[in-house]
N, C-alpha and C. Protein backbone atom coordinates (compact mmCIF):
# COMPACT_ATOMS: atom_id res chain seq x y z
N UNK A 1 10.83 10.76 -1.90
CA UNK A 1 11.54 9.50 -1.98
C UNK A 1 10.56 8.38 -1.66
N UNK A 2 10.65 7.07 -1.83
CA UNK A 2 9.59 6.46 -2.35
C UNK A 2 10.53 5.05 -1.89
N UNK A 3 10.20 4.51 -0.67
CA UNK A 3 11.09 2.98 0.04
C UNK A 3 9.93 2.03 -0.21
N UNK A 4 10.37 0.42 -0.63
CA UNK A 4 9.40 -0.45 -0.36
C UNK A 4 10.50 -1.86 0.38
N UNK A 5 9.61 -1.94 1.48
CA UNK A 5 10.51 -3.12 2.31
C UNK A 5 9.30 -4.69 1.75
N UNK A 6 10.12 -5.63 2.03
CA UNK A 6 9.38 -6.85 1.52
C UNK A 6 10.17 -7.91 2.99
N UNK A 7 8.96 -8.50 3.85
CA UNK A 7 9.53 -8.87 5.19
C UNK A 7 9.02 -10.26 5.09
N UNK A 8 9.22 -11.24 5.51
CA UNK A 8 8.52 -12.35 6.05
C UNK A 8 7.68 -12.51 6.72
N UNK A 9 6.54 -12.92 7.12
CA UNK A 9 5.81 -13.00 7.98
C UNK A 9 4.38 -14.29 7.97
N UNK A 10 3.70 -14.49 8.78
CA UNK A 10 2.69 -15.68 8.52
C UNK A 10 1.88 -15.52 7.78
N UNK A 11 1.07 -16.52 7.35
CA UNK A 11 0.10 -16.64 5.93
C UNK A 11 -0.95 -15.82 6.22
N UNK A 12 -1.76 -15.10 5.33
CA UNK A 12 -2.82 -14.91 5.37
C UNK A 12 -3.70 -16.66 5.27
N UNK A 13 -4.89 -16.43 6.25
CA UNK A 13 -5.68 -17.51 6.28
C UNK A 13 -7.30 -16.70 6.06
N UNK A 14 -8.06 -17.93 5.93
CA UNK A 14 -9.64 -17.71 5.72
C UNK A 14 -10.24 -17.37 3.98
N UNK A 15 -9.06 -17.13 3.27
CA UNK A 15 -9.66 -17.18 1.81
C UNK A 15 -9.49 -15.62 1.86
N UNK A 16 -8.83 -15.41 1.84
CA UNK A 16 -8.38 -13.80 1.96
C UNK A 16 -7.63 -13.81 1.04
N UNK A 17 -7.43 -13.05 0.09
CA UNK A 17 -5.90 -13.64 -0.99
C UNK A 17 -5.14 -11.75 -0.70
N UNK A 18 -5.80 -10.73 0.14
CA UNK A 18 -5.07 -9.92 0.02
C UNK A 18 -6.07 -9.08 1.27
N UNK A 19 -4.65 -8.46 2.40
CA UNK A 19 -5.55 -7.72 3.10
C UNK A 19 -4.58 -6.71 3.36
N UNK A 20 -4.99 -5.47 3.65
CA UNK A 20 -4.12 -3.90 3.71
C UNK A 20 -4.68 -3.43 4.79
N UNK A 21 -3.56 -2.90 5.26
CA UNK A 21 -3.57 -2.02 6.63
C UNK A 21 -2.68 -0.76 6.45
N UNK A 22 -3.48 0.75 6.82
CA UNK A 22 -2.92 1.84 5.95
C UNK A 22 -2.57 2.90 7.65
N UNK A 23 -1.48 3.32 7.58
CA UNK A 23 -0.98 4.29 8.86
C UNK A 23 -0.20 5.34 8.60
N UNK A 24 -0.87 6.22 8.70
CA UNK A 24 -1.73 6.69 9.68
C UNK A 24 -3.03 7.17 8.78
N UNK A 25 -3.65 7.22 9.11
CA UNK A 25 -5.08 7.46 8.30
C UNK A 25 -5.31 8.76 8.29
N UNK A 26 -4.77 9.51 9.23
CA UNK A 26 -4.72 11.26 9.37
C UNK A 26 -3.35 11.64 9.83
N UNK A 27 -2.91 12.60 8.87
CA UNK A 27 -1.64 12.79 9.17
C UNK A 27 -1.90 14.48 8.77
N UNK A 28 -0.44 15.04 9.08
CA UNK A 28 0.05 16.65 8.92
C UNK A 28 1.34 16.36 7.70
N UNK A 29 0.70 17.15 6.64
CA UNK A 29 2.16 17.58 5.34
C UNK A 29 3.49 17.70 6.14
N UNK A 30 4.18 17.52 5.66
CA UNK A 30 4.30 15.87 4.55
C UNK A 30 4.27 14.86 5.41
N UNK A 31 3.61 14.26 5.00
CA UNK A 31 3.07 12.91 5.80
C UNK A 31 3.68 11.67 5.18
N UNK A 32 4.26 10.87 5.74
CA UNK A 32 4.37 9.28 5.62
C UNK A 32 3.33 8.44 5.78
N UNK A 33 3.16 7.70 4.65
CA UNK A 33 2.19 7.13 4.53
C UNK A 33 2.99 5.19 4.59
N UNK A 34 2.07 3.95 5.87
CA UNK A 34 2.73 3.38 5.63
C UNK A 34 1.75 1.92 5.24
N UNK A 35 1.83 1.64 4.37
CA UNK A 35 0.82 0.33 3.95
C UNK A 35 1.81 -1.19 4.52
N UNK A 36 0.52 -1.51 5.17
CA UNK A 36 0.65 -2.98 4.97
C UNK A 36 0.48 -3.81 4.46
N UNK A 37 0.94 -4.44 3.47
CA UNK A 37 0.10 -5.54 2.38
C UNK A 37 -0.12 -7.36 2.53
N UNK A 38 -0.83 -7.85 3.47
CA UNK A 38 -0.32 -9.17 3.56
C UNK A 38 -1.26 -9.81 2.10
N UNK A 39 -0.32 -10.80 1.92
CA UNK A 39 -1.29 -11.85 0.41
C UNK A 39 -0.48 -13.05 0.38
N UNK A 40 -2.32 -14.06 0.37
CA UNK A 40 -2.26 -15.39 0.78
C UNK A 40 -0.92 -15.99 0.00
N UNK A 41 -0.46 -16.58 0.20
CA UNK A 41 0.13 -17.71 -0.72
C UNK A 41 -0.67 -18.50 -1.65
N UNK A 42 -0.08 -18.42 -3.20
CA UNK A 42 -0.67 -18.78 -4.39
C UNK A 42 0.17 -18.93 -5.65
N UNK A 43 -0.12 -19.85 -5.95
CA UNK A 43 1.35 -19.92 -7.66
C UNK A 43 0.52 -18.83 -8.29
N UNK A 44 -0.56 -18.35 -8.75
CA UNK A 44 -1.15 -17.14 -9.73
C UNK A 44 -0.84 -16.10 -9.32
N UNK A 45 -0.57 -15.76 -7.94
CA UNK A 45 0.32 -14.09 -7.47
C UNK A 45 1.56 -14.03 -8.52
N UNK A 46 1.36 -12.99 -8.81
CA UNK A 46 2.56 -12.46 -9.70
C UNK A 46 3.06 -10.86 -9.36
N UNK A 47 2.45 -10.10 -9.24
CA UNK A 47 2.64 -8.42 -9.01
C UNK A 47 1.96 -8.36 -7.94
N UNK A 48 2.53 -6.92 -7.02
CA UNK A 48 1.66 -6.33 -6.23
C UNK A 48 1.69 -5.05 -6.58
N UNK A 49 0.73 -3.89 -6.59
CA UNK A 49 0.63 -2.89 -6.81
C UNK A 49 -0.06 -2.28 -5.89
N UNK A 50 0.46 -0.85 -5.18
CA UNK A 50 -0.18 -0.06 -4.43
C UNK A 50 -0.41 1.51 -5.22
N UNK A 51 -1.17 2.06 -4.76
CA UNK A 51 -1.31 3.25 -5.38
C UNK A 51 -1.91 4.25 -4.24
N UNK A 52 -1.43 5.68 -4.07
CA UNK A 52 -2.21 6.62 -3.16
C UNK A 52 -2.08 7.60 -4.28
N UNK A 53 -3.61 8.07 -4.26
CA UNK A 53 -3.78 9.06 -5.11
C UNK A 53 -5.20 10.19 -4.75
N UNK A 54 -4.98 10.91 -4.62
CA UNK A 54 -5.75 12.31 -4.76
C UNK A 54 -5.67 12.76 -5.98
N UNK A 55 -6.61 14.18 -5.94
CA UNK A 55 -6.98 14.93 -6.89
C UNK A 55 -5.69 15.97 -7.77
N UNK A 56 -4.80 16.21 -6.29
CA UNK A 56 -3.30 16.75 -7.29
C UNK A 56 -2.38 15.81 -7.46
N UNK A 57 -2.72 14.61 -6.66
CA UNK A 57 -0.84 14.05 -6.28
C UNK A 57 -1.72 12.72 -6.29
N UNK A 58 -0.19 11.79 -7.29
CA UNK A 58 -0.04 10.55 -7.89
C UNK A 58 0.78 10.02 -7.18
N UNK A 59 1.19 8.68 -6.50
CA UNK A 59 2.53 7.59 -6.02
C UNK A 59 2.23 6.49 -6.33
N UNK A 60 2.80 5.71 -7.05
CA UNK A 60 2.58 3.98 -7.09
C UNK A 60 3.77 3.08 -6.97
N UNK A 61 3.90 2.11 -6.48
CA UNK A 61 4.79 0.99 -6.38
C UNK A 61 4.26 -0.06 -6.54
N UNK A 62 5.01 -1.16 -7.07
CA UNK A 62 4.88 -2.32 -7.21
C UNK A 62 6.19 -3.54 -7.50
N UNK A 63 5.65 -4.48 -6.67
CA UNK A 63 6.66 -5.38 -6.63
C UNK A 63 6.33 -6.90 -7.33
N UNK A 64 7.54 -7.66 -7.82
CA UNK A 64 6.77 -8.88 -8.26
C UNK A 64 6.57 -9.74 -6.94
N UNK A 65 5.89 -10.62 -7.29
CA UNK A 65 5.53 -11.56 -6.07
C UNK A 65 5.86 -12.90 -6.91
N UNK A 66 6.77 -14.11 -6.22
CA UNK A 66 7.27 -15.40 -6.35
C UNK A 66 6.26 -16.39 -6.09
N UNK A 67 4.88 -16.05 -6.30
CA UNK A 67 4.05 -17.30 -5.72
C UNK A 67 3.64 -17.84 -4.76
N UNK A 68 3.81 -18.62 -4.56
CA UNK A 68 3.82 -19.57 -3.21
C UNK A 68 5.11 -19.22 -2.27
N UNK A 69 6.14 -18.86 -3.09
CA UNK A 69 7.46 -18.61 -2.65
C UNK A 69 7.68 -17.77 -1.91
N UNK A 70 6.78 -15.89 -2.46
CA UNK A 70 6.77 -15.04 -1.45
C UNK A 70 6.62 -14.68 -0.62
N UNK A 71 6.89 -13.74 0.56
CA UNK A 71 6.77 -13.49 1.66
C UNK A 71 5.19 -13.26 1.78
N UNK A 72 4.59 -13.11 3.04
CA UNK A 72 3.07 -12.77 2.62
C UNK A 72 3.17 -11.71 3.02
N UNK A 73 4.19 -10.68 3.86
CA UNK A 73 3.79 -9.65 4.41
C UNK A 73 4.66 -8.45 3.09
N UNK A 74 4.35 -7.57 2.78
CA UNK A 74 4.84 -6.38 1.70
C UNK A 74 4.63 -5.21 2.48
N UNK A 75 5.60 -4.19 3.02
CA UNK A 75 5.69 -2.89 3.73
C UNK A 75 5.98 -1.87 2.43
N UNK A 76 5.03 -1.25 2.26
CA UNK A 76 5.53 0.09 0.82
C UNK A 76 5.38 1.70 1.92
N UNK A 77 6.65 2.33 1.88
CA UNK A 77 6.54 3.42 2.05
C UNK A 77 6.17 4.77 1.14
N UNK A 78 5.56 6.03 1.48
CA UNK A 78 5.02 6.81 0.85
C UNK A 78 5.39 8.38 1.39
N UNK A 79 6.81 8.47 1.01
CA UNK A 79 7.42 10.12 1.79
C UNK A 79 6.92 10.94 1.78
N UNK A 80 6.86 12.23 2.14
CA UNK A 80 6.48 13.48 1.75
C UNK A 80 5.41 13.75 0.88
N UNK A 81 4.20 13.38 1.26
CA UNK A 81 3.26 12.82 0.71
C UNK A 81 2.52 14.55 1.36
N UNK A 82 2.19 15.12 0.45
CA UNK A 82 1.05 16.61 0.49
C UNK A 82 0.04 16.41 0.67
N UNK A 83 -0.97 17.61 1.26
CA UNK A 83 -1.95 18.03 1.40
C UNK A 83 -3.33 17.05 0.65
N UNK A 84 -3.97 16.50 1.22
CA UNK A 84 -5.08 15.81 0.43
C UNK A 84 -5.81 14.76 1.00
N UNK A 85 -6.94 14.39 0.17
CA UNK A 85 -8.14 13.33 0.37
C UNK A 85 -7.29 11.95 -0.79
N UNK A 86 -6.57 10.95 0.16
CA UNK A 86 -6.49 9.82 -0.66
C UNK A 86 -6.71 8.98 -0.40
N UNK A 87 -7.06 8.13 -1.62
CA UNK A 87 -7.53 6.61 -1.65
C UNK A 87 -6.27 6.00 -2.24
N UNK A 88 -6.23 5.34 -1.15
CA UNK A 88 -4.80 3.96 -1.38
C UNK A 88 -5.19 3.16 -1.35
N UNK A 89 -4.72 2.18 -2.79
CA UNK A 89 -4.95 1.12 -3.20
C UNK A 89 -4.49 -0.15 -3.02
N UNK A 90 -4.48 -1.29 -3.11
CA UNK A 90 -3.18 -2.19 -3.58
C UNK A 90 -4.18 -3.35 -4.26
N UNK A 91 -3.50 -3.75 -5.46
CA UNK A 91 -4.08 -4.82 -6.38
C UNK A 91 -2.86 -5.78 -6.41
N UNK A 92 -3.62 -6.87 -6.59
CA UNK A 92 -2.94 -8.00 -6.70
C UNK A 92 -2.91 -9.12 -8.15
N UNK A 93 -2.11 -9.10 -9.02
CA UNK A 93 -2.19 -9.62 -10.14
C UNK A 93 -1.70 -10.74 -10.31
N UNK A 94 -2.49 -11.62 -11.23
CA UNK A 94 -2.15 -13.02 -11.26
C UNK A 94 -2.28 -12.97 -13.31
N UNK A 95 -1.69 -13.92 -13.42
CA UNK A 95 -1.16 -14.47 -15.22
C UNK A 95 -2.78 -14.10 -16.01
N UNK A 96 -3.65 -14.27 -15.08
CA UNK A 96 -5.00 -13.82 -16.05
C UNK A 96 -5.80 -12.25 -15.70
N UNK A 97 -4.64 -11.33 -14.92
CA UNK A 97 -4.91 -10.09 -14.94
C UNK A 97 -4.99 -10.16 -13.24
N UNK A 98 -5.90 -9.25 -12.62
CA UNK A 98 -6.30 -8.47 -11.33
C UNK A 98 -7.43 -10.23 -10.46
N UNK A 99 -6.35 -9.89 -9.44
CA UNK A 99 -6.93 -11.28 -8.46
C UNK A 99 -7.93 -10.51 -7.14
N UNK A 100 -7.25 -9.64 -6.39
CA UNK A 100 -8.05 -9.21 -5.31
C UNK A 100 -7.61 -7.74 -5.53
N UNK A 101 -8.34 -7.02 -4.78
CA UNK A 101 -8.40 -5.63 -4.17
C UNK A 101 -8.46 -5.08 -2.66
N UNK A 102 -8.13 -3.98 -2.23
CA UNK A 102 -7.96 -3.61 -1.15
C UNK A 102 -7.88 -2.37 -1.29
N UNK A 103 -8.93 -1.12 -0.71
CA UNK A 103 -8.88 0.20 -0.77
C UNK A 103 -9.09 0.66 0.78
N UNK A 104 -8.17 1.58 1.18
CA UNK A 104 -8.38 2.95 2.05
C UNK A 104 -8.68 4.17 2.18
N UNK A 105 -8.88 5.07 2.99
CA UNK A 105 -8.76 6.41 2.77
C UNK A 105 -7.71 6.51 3.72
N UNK A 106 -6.96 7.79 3.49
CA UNK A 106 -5.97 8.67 4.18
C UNK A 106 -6.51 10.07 4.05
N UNK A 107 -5.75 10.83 5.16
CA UNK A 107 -6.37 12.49 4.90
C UNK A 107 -5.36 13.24 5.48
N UNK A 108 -4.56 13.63 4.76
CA UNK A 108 -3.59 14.72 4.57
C UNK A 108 -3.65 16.43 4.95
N UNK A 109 -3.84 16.85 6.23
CA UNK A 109 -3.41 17.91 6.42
C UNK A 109 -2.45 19.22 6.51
N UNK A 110 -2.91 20.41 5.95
CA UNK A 110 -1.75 20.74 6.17
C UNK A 110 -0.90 20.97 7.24
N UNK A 111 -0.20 21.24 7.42
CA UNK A 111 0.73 21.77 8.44
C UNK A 111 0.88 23.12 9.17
N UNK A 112 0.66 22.54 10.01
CA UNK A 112 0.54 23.81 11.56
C UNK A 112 2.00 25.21 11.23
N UNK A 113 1.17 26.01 10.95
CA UNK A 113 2.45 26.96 10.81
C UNK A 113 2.93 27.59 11.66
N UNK A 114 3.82 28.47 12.06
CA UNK A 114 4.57 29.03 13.34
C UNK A 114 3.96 30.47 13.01
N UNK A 115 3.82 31.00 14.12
CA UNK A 115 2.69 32.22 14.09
C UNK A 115 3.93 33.42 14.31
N UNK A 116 4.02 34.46 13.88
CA UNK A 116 5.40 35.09 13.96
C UNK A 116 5.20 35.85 14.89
């Protein structure tokens, strides 16, 4: 299952037009994966897109963004997220294509089994 919350919160400042914060960075199957997306205020924001992806396993979301109008802070959840080495993304698109970038790693372990 696959939640994306969209919250209010203060501007990004310093010429930043997009900054991500990814939790937990090491986790145990199935893991929740939880991105933070803040992005500056701008009339050319239009989409946000996140992506976590490894070598077996694909997730992406994306939301539109109102401009100047939108919130700056974007919460995307990532459920039951398997075993793996991923790089989570989030791009930020404006009317003339891809404005900023923001990449992580995450690392997906498996899960501790019960010894019989």
């Amino acid at each position: 299952m696959l939640a994306v919350w969209v919250c209010a919160a203060s501007r990004v400042t310093g010429g930043e037009p997009l900054r991500m914060q990814l939790f937990p960075a090491v986790a145990r199957e199935p893991a929740v994966l939880t991105i933070r997306v803040t992005v500056e205020s701008a009339d050319e924001h239009r989409v946000l897109q996140v992506v976590a992806e490894s070598s077996t396993f694909y997730r992406s979301s994306e939301v539109q963004i109102d401009g100047k109008r939108a919130a700056a802070l974007n919460v995307f959840e990532f459920r039951n997220v398997p075993t793996g080495l991923y790089q989570v993304t989030s791009v930020l698109i404006g009317p003339r294509g891809q404005r900023a970038t923001a990449s992580r790693v995450a690392r997906i372990e498996p899960a501790v089994r019960a010894r019989p």
